[in-house]
C-alpha atoms as a PDB file:
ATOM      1  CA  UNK A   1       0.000   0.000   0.000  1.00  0.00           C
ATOM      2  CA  UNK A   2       1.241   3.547  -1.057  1.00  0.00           C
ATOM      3  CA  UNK A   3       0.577   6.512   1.561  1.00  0.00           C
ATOM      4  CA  UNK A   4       1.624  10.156   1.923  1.00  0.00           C
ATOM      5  CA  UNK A   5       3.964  10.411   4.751  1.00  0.00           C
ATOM      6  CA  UNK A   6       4.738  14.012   5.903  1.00  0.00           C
ATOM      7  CA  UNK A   7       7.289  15.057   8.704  1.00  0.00           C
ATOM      8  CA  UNK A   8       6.674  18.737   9.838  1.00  0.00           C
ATOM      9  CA  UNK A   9      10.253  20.135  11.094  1.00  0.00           C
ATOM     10  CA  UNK A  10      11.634  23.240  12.458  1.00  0.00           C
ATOM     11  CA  UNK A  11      13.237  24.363   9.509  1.00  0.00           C
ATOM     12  CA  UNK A  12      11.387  22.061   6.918  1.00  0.00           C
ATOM     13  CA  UNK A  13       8.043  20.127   5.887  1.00  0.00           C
ATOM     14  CA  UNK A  14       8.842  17.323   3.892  1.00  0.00           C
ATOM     15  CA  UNK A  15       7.017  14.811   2.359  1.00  0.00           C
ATOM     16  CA  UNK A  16       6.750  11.446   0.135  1.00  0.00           C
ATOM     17  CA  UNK A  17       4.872   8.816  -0.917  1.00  0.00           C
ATOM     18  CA  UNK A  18       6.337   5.533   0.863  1.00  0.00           C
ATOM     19  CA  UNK A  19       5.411   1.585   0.294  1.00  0.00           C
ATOM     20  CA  UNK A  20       4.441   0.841   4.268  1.00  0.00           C
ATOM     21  CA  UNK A  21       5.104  -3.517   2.925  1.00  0.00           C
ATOM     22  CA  UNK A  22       8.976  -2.395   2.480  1.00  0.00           C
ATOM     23  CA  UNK A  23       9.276   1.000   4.223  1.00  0.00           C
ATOM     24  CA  UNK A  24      10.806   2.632   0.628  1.00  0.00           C
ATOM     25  CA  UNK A  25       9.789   5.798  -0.667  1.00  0.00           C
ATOM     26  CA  UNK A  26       7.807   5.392  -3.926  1.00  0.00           C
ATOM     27  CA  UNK A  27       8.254   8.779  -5.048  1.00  0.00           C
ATOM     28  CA  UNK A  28      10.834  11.779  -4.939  1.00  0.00           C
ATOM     29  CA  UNK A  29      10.925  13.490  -1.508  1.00  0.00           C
ATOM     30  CA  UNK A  30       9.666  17.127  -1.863  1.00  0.00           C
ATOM     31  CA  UNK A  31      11.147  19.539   0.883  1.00  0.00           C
ATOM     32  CA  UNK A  32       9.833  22.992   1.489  1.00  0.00           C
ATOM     33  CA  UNK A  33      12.718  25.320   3.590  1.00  0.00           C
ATOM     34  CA  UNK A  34      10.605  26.849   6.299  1.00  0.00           C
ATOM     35  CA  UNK A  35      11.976  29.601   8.555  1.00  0.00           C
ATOM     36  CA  UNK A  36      11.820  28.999  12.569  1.00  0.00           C
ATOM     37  CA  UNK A  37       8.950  29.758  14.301  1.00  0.00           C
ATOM     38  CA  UNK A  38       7.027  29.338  10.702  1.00  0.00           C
ATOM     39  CA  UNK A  39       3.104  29.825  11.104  1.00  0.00           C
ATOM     40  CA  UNK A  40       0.710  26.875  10.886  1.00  0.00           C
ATOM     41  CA  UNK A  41      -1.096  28.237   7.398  1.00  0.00           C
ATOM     42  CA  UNK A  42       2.658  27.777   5.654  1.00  0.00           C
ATOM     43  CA  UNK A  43       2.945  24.701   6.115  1.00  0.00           C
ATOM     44  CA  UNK A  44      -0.547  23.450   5.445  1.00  0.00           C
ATOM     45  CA  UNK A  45       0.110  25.362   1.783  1.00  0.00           C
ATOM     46  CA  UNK A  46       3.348  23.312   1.990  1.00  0.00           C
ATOM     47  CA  UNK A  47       1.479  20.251   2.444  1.00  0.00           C
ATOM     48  CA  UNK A  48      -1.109  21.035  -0.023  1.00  0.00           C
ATOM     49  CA  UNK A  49       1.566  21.594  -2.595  1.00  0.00           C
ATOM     50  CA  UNK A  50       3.196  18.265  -1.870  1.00  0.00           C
ATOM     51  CA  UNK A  51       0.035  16.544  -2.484  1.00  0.00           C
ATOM     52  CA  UNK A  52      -0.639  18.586  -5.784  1.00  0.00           C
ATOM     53  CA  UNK A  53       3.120  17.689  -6.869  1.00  0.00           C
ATOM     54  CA  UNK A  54       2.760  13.695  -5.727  1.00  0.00           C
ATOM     55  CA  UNK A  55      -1.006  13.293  -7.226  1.00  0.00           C
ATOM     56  CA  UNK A  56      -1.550  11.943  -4.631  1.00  0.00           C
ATOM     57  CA  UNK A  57      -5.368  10.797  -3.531  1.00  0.00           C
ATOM     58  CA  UNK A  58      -5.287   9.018   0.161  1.00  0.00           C
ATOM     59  CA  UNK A  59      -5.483   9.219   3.560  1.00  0.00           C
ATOM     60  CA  UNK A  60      -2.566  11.609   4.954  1.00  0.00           C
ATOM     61  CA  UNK A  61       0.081  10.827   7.726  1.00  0.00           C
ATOM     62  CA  UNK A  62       1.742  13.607   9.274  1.00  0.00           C
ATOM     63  CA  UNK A  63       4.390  13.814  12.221  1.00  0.00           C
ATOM     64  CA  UNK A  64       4.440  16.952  14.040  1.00  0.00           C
ATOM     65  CA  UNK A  65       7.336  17.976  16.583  1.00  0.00           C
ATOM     66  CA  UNK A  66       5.006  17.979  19.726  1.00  0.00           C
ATOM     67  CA  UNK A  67       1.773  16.247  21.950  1.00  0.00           C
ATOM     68  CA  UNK A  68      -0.968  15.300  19.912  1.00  0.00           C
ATOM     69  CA  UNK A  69      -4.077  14.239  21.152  1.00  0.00           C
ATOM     70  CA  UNK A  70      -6.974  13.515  18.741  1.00  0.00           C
ATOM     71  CA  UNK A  71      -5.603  15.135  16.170  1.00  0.00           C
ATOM     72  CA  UNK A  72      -5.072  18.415  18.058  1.00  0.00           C
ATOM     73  CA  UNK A  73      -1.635  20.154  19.049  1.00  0.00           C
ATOM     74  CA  UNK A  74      -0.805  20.743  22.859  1.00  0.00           C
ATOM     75  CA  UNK A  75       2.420  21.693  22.638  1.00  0.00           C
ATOM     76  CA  UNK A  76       5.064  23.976  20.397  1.00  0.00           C
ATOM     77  CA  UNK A  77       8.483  24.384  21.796  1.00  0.00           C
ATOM     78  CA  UNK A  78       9.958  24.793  18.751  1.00  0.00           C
ATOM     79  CA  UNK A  79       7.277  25.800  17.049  1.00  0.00           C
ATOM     80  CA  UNK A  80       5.114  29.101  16.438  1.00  0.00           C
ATOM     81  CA  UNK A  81       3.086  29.174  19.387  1.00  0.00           C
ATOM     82  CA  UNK A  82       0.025  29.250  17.111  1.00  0.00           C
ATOM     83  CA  UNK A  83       0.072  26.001  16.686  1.00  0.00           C
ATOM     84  CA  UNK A  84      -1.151  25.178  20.103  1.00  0.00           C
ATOM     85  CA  UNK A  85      -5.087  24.041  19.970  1.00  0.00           C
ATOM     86  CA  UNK A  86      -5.004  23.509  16.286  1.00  0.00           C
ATOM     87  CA  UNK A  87      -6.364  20.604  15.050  1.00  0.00           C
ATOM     88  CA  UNK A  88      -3.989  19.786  12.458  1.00  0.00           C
ATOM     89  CA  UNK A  89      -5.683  16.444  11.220  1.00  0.00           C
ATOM     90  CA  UNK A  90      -8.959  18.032  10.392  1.00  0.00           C
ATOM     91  CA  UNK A  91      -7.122  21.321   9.121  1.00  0.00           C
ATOM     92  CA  UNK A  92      -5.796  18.950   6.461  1.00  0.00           C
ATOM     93  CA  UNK A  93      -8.742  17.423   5.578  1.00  0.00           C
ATOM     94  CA  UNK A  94     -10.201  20.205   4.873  1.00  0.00           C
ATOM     95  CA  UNK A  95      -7.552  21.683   2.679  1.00  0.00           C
ATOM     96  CA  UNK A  96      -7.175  18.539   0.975  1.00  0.00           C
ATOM     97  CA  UNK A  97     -10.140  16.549   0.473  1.00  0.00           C
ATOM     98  CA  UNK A  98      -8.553  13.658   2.498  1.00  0.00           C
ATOM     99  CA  UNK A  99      -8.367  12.205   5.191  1.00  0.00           C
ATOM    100  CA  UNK A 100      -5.599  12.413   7.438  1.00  0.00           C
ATOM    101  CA  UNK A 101      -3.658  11.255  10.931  1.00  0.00           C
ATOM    102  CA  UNK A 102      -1.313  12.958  13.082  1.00  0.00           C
ATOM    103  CA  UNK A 103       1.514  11.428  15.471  1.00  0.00           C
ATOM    104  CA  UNK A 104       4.254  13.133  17.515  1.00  0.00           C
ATOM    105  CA  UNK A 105       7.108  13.270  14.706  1.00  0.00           C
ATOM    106  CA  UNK A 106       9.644  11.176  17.151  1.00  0.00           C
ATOM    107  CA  UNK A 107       7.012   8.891  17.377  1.00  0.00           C
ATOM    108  CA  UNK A 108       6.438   8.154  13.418  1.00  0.00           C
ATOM    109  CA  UNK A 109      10.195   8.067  13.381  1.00  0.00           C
ATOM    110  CA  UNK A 110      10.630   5.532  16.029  1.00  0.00           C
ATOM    111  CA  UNK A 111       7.698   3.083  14.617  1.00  0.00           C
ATOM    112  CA  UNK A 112       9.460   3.150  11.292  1.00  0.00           C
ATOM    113  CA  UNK A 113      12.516   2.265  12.736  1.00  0.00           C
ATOM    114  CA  UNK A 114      11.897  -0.630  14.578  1.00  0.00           C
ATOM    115  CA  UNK A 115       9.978  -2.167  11.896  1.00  0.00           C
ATOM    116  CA  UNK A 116      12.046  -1.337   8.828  1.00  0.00           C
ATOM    117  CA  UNK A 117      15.426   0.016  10.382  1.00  0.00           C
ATOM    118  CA  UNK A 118      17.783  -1.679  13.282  1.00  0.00           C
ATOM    119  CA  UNK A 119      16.880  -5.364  12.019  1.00  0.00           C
ATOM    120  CA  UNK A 120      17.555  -6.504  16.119  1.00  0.00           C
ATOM    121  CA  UNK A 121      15.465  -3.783  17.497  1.00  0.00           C
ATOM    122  CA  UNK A 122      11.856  -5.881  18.295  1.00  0.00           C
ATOM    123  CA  UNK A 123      14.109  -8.334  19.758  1.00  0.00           C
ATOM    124  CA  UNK A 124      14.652  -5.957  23.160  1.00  0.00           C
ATOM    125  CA  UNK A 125      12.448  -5.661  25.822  1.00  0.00           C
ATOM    126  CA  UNK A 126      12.675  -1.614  26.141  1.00  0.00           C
ATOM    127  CA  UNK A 127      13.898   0.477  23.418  1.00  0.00           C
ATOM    128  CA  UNK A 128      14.557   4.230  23.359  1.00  0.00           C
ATOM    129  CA  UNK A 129      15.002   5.993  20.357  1.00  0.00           C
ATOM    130  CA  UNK A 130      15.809   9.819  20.100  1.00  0.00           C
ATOM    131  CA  UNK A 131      15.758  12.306  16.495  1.00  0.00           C
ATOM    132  CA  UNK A 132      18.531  14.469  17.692  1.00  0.00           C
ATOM    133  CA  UNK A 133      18.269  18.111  15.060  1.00  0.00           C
ATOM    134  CA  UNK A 134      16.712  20.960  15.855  1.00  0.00           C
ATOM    135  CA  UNK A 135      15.437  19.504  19.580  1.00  0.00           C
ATOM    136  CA  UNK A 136      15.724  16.140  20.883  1.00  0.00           C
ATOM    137  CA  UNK A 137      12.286  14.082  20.186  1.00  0.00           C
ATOM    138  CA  UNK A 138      12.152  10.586  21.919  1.00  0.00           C
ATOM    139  CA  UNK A 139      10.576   7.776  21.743  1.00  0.00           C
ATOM    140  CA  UNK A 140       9.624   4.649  23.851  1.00  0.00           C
ATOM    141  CA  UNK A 141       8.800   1.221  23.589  1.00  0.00           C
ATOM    142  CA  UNK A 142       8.021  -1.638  25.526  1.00  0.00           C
ATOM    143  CA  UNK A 143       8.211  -5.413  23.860  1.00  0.00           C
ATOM    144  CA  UNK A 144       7.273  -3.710  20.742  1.00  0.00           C
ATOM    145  CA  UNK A 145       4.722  -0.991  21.909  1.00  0.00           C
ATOM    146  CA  UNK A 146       5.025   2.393  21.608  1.00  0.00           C
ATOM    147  CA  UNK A 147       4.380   5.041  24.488  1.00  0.00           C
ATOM    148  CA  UNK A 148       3.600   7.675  22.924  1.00  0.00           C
ATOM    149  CA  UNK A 149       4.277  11.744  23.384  1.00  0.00           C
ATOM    150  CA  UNK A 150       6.957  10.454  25.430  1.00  0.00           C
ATOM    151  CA  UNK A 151       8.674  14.066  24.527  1.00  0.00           C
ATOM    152  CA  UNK A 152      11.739  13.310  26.464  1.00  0.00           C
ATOM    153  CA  UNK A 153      14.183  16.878  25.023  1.00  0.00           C
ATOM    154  CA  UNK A 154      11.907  18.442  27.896  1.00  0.00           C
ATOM    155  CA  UNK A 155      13.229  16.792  30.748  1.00  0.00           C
ATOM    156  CA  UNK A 156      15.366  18.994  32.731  1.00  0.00           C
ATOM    157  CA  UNK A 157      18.978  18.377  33.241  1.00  0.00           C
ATOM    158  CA  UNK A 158      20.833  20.725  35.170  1.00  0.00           C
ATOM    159  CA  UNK A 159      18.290  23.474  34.958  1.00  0.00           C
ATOM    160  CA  UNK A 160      17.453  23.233  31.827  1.00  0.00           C
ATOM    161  CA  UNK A 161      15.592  21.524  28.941  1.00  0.00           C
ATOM    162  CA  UNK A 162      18.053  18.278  27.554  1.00  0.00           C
ATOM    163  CA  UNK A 163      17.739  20.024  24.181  1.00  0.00           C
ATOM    164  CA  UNK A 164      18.705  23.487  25.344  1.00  0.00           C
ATOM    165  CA  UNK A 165      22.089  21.610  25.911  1.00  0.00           C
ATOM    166  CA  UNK A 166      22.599  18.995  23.938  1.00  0.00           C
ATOM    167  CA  UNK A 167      20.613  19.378  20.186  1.00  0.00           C
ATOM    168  CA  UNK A 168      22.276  19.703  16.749  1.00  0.00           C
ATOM    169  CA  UNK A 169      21.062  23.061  16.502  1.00  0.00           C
ATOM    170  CA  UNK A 170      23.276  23.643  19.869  1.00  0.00           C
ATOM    171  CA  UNK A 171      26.147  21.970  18.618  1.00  0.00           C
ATOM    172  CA  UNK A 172      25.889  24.031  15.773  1.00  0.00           C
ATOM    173  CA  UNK A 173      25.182  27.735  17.148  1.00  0.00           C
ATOM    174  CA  UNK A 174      27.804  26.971  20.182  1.00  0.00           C
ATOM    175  CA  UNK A 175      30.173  25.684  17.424  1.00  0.00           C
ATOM    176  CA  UNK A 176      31.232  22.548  19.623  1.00  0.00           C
ATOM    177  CA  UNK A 177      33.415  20.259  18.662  1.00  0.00           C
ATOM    178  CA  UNK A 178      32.279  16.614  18.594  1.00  0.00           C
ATOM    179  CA  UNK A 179      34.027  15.668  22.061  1.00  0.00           C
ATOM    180  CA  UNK A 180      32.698  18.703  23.774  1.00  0.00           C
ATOM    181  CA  UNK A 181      29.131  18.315  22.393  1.00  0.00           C
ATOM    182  CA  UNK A 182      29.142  14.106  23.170  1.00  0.00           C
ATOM    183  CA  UNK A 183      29.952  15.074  26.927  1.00  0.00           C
ATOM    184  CA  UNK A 184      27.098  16.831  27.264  1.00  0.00           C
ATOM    185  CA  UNK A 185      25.122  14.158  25.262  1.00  0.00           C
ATOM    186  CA  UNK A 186      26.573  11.490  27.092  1.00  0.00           C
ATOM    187  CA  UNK A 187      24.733  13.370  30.200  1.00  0.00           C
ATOM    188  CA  UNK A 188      22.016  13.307  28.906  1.00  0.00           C
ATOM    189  CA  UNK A 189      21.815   9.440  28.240  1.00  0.00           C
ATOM    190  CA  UNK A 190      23.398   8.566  31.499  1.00  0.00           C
ATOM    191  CA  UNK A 191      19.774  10.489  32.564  1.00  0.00           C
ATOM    192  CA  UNK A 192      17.537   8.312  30.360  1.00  0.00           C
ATOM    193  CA  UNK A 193      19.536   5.347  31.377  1.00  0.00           C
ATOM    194  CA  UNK A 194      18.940   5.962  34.629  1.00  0.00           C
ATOM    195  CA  UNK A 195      15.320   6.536  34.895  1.00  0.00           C
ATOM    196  CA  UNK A 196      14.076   4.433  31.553  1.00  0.00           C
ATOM    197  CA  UNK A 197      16.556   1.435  31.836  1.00  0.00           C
ATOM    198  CA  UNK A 198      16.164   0.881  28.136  1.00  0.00           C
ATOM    199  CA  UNK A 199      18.051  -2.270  26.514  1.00  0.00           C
ATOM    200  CA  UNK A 200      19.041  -0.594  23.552  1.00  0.00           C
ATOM    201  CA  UNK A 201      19.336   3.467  22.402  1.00  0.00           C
ATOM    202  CA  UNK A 202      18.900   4.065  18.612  1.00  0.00           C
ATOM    203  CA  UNK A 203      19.925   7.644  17.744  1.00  0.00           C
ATOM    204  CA  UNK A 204      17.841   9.134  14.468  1.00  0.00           C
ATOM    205  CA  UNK A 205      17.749  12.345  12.940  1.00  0.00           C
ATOM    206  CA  UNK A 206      19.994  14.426  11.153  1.00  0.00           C
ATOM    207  CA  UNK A 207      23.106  13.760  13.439  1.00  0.00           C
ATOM    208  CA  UNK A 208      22.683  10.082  12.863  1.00  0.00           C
ATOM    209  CA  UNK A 209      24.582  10.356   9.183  1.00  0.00           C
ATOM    210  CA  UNK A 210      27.770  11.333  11.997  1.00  0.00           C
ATOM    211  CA  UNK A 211      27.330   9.066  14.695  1.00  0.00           C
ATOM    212  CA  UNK A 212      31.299   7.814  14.335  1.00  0.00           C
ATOM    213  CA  UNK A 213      32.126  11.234  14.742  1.00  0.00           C
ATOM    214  CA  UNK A 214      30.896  10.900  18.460  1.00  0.00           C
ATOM    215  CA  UNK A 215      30.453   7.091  19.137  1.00  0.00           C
ATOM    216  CA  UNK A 216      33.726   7.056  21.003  1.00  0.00           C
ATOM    217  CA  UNK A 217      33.041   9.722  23.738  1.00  0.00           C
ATOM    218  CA  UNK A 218      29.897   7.795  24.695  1.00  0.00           C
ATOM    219  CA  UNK A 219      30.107   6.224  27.918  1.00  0.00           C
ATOM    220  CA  UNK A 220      27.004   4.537  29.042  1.00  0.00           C
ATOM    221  CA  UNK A 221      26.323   0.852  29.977  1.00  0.00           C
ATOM    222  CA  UNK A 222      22.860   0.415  27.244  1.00  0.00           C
ATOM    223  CA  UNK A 223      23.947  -0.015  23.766  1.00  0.00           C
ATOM    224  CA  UNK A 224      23.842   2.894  21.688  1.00  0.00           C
ATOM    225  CA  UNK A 225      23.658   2.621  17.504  1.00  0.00           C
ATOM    226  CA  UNK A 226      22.532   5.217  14.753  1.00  0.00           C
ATOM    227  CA  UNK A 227      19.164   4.642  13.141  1.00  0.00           C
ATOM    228  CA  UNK A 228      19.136   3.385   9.537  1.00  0.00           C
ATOM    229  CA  UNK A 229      16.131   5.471   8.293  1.00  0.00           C
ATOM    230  CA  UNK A 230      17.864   8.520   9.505  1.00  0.00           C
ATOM    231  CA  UNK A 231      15.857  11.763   7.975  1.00  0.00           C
ATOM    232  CA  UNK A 232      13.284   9.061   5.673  1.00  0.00           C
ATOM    233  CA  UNK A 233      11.872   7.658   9.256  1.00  0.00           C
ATOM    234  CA  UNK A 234       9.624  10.665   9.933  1.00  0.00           C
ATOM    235  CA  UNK A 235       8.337  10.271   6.948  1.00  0.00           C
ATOM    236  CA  UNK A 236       7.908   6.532   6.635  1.00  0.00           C
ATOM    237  CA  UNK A 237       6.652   6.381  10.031  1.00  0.00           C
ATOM    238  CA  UNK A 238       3.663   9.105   9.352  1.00  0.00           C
ATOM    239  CA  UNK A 239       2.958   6.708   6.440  1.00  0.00           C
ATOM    240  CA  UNK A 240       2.513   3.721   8.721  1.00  0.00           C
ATOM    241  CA  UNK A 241       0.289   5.564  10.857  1.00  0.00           C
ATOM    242  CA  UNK A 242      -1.742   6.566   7.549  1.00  0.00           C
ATOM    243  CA  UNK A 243      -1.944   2.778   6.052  1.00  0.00           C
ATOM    244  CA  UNK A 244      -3.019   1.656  10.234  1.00  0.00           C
ATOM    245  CA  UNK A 245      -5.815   3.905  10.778  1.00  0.00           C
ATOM    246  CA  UNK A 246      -7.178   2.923   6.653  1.00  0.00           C
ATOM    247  CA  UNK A 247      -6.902  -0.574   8.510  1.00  0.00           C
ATOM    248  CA  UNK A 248      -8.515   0.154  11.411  1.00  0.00           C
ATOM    249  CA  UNK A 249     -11.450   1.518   9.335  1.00  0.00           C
ATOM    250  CA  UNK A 250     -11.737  -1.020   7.004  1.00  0.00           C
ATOM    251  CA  UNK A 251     -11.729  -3.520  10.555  1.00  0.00           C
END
């Protein structure tokens, strides 16, 4: 089955059609460069233009960086605050004539990855998985089942959010090197592993591409490997979601 996945970012919307049986994108990926802070009605136009480009006629999954319940936003930390109350599913729908779902983005991610990324991943009894870029997103899942809006770059460390120390986009505006940037990483694992006990850490997003750049300065006991998918899971995983609920309807 071929759906629309979309991954809402803070500095992008991208989106593709993906095969949810093999988790490989059946189309080109579109990307639309968004600027921070960008307001909800540009990126539904952004969405509505990746539809036009795909032709694509289907139900719509969409992974947004924050809580969603029942469609609607809660949260927007990295986000234009406008996005809080909107109900981004139905916003969709109506802009599209179709139907659509939408998951917490580390959430699509992570369900992508276990099913089509780290081949050993369903074999652990608790996995974490974290899109490290503009924030830190996370993950969780227990013998297969996801928690979600888990929203984990929230948890403070030392005063402060874990991705007010230790995101991409702080590696990158602090220009830290790769040691200096992993020791404050490394914190914030030791943190996770102390409270989650997960069996296994897969790191996704944007930083994944570089994980030998920092593998070395880890230092935690739970294993710790870069996601396959890398920047595709968002997408892939908003597609899953998209194929389940056409599933769920048809059950």
């Amino acid at each position: 089955m071929v759906q629309l996945g979309i991954d809402i970012g803070g500095s992008a919307t991208k989106g593709a059609l993906v095969d949810t049986s093999t988790g490989r994108l059946a189309s080109e990926r579109i990307r639309f460069q968004t600027e921070p802070l960008v307001k909800p009605k540009e990126v539904l136009v952004a969405i509505q233009e990746i539809q036009r480009i795909l032709d694509y006629q289907g139900r719509i999954g969409i992974g947004y960086p924050g809580i969603i319940k029942n469609g609607s936003i809660l949260t927007a930390a990295n986000m234009n605050k406008k996005w809080i109350g909107e109900n981004l599913a139905k916003k969709v729908e109506e802009l599209t004539c179709q139907k659509a779902v939408v998951l917490n983005d580390a959430d699509a991610a992570g369900l992508a990855e276990m099913r089509f990324g780290f081949e050993e991943a369903r074999k652990y009894h608790t996995v974490l998985f974290l899109t490290i870029g503009t924030g830190i997103g996370s993950a969780i899942f227990v013998n297969g089942k996801l928690m979600p809006n888990t929203e984990l770059g929230h948890l403070q460390i030392r005063g402060r959010d874990a991705e007010h120390r230790a995101s991409d986009l702080v590696r990158k505006k602090e220009k830290l090197s790769w040691r200096k940037w992993a020791a404050r990483f490394n914190e914030v694992l030791q943190t996770y592993t102390f409270l989650f006990n997960p069996d296994l850490i897969i790191i996704g997003g944007g930083i994944s591409y570089r994980f030998d750049h920092f593998k070395e300065y880890l230092n935690t006991n739970t294993r710790v490997v870069p996601a396959k998918l890398q920047n595709l899971a968002g997408m892939i995983g908003a597609a899953m979601a998209a194929h389940e609920a056409d599933l769920e309807v048809l059950g």
